[in-house]
Every structure is written in C-alpha cells, then in structure tokens.
N, C-alpha and C. Protein backbone atom coordinates (compact mmCIF):
# COMPACT_ATOMS: atom_id res chain seq x y z
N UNK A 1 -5.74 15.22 13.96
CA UNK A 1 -6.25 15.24 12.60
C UNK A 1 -6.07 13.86 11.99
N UNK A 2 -7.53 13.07 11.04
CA UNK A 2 -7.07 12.18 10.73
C UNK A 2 -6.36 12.29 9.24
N UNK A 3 -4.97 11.41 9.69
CA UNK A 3 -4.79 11.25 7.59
C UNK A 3 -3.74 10.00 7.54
N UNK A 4 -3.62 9.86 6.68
CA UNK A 4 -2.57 8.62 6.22
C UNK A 4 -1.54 9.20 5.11
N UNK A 5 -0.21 9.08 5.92
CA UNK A 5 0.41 10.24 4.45
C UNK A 5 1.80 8.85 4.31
N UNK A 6 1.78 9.24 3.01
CA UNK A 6 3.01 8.34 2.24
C UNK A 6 4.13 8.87 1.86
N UNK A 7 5.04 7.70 1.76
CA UNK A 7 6.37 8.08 1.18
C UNK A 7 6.84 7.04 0.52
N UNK A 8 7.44 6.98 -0.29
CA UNK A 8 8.74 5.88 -0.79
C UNK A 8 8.37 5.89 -2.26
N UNK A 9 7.68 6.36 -2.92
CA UNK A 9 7.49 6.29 -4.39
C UNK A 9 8.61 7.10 -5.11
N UNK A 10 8.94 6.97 -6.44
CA UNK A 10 10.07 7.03 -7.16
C UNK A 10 10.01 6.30 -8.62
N UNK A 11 11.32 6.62 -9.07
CA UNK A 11 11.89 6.18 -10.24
C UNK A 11 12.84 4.94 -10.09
N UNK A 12 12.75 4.01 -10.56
CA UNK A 12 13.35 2.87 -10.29
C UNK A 12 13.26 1.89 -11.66
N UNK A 13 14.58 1.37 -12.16
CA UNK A 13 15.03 0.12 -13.19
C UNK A 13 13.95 -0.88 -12.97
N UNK A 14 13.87 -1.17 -13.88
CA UNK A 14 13.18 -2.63 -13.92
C UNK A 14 13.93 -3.70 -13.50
N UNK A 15 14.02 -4.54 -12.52
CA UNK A 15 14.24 -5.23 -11.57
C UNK A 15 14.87 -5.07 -9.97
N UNK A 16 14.27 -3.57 -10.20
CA UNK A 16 15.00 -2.81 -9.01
C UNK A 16 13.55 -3.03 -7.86
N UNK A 17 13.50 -2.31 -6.64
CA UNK A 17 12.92 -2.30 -5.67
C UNK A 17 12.84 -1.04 -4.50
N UNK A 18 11.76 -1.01 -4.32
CA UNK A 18 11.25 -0.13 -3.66
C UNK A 18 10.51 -0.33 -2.68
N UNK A 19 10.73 0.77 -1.23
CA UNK A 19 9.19 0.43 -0.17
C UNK A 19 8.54 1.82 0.27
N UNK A 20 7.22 1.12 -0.15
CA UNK A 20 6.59 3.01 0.57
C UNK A 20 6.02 2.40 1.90
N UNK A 21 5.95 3.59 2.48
CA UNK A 21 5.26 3.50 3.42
C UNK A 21 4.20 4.39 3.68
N UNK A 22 3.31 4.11 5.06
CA UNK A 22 2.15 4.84 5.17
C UNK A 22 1.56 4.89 6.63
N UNK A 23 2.11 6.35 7.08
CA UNK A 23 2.47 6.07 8.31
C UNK A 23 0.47 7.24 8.76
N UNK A 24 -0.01 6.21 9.80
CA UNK A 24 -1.23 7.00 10.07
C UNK A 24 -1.08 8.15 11.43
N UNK A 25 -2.36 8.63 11.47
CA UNK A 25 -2.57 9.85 12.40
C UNK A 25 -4.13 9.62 12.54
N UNK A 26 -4.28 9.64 13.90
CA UNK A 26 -5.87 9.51 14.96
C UNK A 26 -6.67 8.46 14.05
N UNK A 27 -5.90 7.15 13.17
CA UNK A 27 -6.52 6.00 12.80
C UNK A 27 -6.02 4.93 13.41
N UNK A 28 -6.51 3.86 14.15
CA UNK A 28 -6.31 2.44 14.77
C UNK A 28 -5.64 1.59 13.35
N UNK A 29 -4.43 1.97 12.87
CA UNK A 29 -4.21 1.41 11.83
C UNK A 29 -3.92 -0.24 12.25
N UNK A 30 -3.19 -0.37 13.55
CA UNK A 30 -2.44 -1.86 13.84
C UNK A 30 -3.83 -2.55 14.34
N UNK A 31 -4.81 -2.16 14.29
CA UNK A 31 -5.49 -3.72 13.98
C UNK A 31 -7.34 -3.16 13.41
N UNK A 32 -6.81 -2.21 11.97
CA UNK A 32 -8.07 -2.44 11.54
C UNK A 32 -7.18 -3.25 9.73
N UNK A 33 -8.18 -3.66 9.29
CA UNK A 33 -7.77 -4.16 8.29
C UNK A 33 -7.14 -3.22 7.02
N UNK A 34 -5.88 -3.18 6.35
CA UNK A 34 -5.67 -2.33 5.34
C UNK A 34 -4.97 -3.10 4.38
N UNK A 35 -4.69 -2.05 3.32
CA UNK A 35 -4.22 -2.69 1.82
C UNK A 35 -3.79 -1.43 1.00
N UNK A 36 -3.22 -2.28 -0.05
CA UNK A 36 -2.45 -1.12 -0.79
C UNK A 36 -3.18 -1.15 -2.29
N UNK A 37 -3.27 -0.14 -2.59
CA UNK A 37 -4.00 -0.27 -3.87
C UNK A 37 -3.36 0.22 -5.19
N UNK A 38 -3.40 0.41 -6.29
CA UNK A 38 -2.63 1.40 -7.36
C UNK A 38 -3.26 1.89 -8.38
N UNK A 39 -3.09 2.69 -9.39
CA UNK A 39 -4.02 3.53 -10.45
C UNK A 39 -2.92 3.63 -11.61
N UNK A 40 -2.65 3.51 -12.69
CA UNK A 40 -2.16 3.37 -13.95
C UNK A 40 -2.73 4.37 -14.87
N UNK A 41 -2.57 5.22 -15.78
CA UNK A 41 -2.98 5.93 -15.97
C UNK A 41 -4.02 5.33 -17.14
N UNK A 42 -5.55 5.74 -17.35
CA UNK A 42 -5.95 5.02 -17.97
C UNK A 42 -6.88 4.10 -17.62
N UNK A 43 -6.34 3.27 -16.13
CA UNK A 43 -7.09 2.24 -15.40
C UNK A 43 -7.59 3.19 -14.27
N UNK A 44 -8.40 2.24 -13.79
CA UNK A 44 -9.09 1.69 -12.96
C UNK A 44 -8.00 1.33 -11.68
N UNK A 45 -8.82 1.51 -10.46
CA UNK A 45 -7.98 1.74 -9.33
C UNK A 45 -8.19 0.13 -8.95
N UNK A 46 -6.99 -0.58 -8.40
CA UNK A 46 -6.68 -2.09 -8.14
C UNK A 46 -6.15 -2.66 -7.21
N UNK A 47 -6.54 -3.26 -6.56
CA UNK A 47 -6.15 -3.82 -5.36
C UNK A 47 -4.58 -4.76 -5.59
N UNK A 48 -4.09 -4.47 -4.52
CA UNK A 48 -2.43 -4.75 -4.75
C UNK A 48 -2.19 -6.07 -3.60
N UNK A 49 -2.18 -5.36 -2.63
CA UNK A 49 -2.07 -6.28 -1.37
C UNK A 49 -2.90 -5.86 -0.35
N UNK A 50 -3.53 -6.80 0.28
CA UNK A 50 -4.23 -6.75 1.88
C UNK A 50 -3.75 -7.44 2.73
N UNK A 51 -4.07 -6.99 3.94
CA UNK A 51 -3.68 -7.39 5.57
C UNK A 51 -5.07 -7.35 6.70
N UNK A 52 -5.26 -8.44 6.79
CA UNK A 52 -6.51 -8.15 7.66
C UNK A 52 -6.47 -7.33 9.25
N UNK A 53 -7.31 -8.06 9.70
CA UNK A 53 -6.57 -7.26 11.45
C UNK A 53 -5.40 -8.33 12.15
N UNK A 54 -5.41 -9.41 11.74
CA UNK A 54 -3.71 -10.08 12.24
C UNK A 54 -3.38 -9.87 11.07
N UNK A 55 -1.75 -10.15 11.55
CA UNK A 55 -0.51 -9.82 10.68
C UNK A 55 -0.75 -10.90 9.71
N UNK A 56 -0.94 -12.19 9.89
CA UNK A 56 -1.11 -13.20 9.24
C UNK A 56 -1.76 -13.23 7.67
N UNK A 57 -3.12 -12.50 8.31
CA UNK A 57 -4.20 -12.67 6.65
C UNK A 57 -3.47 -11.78 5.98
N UNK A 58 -2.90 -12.39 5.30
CA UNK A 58 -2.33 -11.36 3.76
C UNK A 58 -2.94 -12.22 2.59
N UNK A 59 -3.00 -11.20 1.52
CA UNK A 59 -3.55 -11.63 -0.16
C UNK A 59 -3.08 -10.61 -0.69
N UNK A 60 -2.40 -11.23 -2.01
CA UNK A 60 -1.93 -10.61 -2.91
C UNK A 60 -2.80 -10.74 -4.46
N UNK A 61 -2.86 -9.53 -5.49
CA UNK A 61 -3.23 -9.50 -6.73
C UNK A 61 -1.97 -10.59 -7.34
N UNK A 62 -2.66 -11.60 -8.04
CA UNK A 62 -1.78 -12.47 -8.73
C UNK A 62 -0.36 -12.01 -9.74
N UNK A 63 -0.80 -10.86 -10.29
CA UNK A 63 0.27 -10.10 -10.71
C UNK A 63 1.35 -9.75 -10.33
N UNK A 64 1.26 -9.60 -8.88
CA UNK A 64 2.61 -9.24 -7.96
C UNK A 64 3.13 -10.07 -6.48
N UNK A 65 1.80 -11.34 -6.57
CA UNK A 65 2.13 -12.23 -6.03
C UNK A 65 3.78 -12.61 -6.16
N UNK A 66 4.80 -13.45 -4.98
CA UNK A 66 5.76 -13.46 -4.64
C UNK A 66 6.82 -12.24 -5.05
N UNK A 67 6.52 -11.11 -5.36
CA UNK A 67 6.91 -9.85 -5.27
C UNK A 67 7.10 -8.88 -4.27
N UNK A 68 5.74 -8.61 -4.10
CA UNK A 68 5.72 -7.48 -2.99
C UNK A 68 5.29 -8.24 -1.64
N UNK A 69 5.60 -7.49 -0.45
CA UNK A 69 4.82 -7.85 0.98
C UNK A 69 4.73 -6.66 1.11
N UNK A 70 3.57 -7.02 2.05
CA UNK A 70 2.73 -5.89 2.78
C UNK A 70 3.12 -6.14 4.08
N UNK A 71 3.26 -5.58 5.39
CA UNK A 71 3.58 -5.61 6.49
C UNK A 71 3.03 -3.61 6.96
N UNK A 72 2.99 -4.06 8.32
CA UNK A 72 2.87 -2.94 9.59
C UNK A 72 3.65 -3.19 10.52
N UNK A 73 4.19 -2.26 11.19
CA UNK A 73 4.62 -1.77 12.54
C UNK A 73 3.59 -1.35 13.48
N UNK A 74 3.24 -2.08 14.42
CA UNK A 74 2.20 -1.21 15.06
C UNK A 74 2.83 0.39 16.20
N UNK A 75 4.04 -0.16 16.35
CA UNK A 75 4.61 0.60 17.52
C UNK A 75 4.99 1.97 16.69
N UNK A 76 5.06 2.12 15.71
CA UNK A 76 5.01 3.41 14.64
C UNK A 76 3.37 3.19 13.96
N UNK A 77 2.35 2.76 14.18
CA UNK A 77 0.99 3.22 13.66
C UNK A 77 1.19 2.85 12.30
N UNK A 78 2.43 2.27 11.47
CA UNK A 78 2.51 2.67 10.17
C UNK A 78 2.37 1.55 9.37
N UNK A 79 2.11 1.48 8.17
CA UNK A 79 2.39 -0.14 6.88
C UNK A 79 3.07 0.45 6.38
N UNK A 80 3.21 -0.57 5.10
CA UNK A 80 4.60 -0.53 4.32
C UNK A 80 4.22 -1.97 3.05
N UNK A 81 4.91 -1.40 1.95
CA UNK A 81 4.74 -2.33 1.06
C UNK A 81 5.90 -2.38 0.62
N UNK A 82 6.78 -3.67 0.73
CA UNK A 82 7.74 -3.88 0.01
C UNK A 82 7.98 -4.00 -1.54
N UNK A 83 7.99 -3.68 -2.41
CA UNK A 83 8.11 -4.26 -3.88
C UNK A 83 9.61 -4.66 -4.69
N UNK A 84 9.57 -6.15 -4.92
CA UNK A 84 11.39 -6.51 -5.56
C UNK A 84 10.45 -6.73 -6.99
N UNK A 85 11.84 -6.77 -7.54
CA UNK A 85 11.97 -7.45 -8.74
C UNK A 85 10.58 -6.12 -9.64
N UNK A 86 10.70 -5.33 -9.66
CA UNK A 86 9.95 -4.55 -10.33
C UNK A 86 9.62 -4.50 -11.86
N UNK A 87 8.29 -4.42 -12.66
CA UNK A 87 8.23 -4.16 -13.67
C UNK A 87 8.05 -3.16 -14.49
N UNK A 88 7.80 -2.62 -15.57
CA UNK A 88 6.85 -1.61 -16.45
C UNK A 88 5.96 -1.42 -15.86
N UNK A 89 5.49 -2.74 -16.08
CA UNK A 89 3.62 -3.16 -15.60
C UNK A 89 3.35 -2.49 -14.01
N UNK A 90 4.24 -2.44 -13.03
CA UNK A 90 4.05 -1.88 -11.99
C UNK A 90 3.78 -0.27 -12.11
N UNK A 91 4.08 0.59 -12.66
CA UNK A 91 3.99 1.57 -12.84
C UNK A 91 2.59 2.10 -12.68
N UNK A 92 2.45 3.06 -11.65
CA UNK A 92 1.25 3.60 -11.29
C UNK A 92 1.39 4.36 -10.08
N UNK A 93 0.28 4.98 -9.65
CA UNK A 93 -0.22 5.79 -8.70
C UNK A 93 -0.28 4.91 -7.45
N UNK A 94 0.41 4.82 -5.97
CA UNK A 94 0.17 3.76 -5.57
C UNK A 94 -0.43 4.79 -4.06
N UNK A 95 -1.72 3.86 -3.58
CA UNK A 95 -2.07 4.56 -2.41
C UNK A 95 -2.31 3.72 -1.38
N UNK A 96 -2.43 4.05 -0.18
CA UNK A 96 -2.82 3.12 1.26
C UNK A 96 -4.00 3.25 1.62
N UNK A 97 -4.71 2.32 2.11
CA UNK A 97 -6.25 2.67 2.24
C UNK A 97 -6.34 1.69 4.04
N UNK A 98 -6.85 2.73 4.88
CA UNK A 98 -7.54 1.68 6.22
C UNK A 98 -8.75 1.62 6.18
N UNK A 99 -9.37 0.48 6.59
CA UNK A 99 -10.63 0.13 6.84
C UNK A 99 -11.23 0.24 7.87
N UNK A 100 -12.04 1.12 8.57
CA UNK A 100 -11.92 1.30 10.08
C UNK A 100 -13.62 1.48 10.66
N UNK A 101 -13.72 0.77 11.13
CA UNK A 101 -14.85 0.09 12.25
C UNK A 101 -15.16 1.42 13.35
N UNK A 102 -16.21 2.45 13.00
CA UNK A 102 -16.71 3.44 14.26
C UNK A 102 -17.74 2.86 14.24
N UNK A 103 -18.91 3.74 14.05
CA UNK A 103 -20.62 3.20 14.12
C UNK A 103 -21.12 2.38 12.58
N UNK A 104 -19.71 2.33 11.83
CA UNK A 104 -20.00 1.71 10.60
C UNK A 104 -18.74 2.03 10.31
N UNK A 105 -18.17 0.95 8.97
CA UNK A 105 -16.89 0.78 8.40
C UNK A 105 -16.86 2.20 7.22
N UNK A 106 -15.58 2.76 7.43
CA UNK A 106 -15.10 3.81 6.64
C UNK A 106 -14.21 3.82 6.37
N UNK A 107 -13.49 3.66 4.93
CA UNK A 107 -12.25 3.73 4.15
C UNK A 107 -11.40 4.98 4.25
N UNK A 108 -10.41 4.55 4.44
CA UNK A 108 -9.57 6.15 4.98
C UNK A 108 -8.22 5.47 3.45
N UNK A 109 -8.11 6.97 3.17
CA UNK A 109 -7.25 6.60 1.75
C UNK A 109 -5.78 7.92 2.01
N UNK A 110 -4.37 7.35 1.57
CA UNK A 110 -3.57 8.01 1.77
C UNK A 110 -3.27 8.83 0.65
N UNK A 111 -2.63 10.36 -0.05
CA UNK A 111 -2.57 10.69 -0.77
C UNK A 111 -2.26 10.70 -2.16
N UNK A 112 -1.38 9.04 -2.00
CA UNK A 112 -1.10 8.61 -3.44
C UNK A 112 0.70 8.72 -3.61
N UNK A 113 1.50 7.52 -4.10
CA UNK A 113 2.60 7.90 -3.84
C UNK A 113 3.17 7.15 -5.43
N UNK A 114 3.68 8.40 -6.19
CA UNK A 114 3.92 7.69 -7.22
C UNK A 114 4.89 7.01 -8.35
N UNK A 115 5.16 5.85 -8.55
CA UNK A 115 6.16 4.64 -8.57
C UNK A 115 6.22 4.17 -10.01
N UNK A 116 7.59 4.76 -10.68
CA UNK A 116 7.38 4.50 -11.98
C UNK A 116 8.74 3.70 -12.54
N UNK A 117 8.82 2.46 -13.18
CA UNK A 117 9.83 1.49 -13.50
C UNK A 117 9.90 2.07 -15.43
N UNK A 118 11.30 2.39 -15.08
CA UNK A 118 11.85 2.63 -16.29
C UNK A 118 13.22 2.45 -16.50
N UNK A 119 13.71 2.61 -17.84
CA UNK A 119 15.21 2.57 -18.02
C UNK A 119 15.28 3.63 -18.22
C-alpha cells in the first residue's frame, strides 16, 4: 500500500526543537525528489524545505533558513526535518510530500503532523 505516514509533531517552547519524520511505503522515496511543506491556520499551504534526488540539493523558505534541515535515510525509506530554535511563527500543520516519476510525475502527500510553539 502506498502512503507516507508521520510522526514527531507536538507542543514545544519557543526556542525549543523538534524532528518529524516521514517514513514511506511502496514509494522510491531515497531518490525521488521531496520536501516538507506547512499550513497555518488561515494560510495557504508553504513550502518549508526541499531535497532533490541527491542529498546535496537542499533549499530552504527564507524564514527558517539556518533553522531547520531536511535530510533522509535511505536504508529506512524515510526523511526527516529537523527544526531548532523554534518560533510562534512556526506553528502549523506540517506535512511530507514525494515527488515521484511513473509514466508522469505524481505528488504523494503524508497525513499532516501537527507542531505548535507556545509558552
């Protein structure tokens, strides 16, 4: 069965840190391109961090630039987004999305894992 299911979202201080992860099933996650995205309530869904098909191409939303990394394991199928130094502003719906190459490219999206910075 395909899916992408998450974990690591929570309640966490503002300057605290967190990592979800997003471990796949019957998707080529370790070398199709993926990224992490998030939803705020209110907004519009936003690109957080990407990883192309090497480990190398990473880009970050300027907002959380030198904050978070994005990384995979291929030998667990899985990514992972690190996040330090956390804000308010981080607070949202956060999901995993793969990009995956059959007879045409199709976005595979994980259920949503959700990460809220408070006192």
């Amino acid at each position: 069965q395909v899916q992408l299911v998450e974990s690591g979202g929570g309640l966490v201080q503002p300057g605290g840190s967190l990592r979800l992860s997003c471990i796949a099933s019957e998707l080529p996650l370790s070398t199709s391109p993926v990224s992490w995205y998030r939803q705020a309530p209110g907004k519009e869904r936003e690109l957080v961090a990407h990883m192309g098909c090497t480990d190398d191409a990473t880009s970050y939303a300027d907002s959380v630039k030198g904050r978070f990394t994005i990384s995979r394991d291929k030998t667990k199928n899985a990514m992972y987004l690190l996040m330090n130094s956390l804000k308010s502003e981080d607070t949202a719906v956060y999901f995993c999305n793969v990009y995956v190459f059959a007879t045409e490219w199709v976005d595979y999206w994980g259920q949503g894992t959700q990460v809220t910075v408070s006192t």
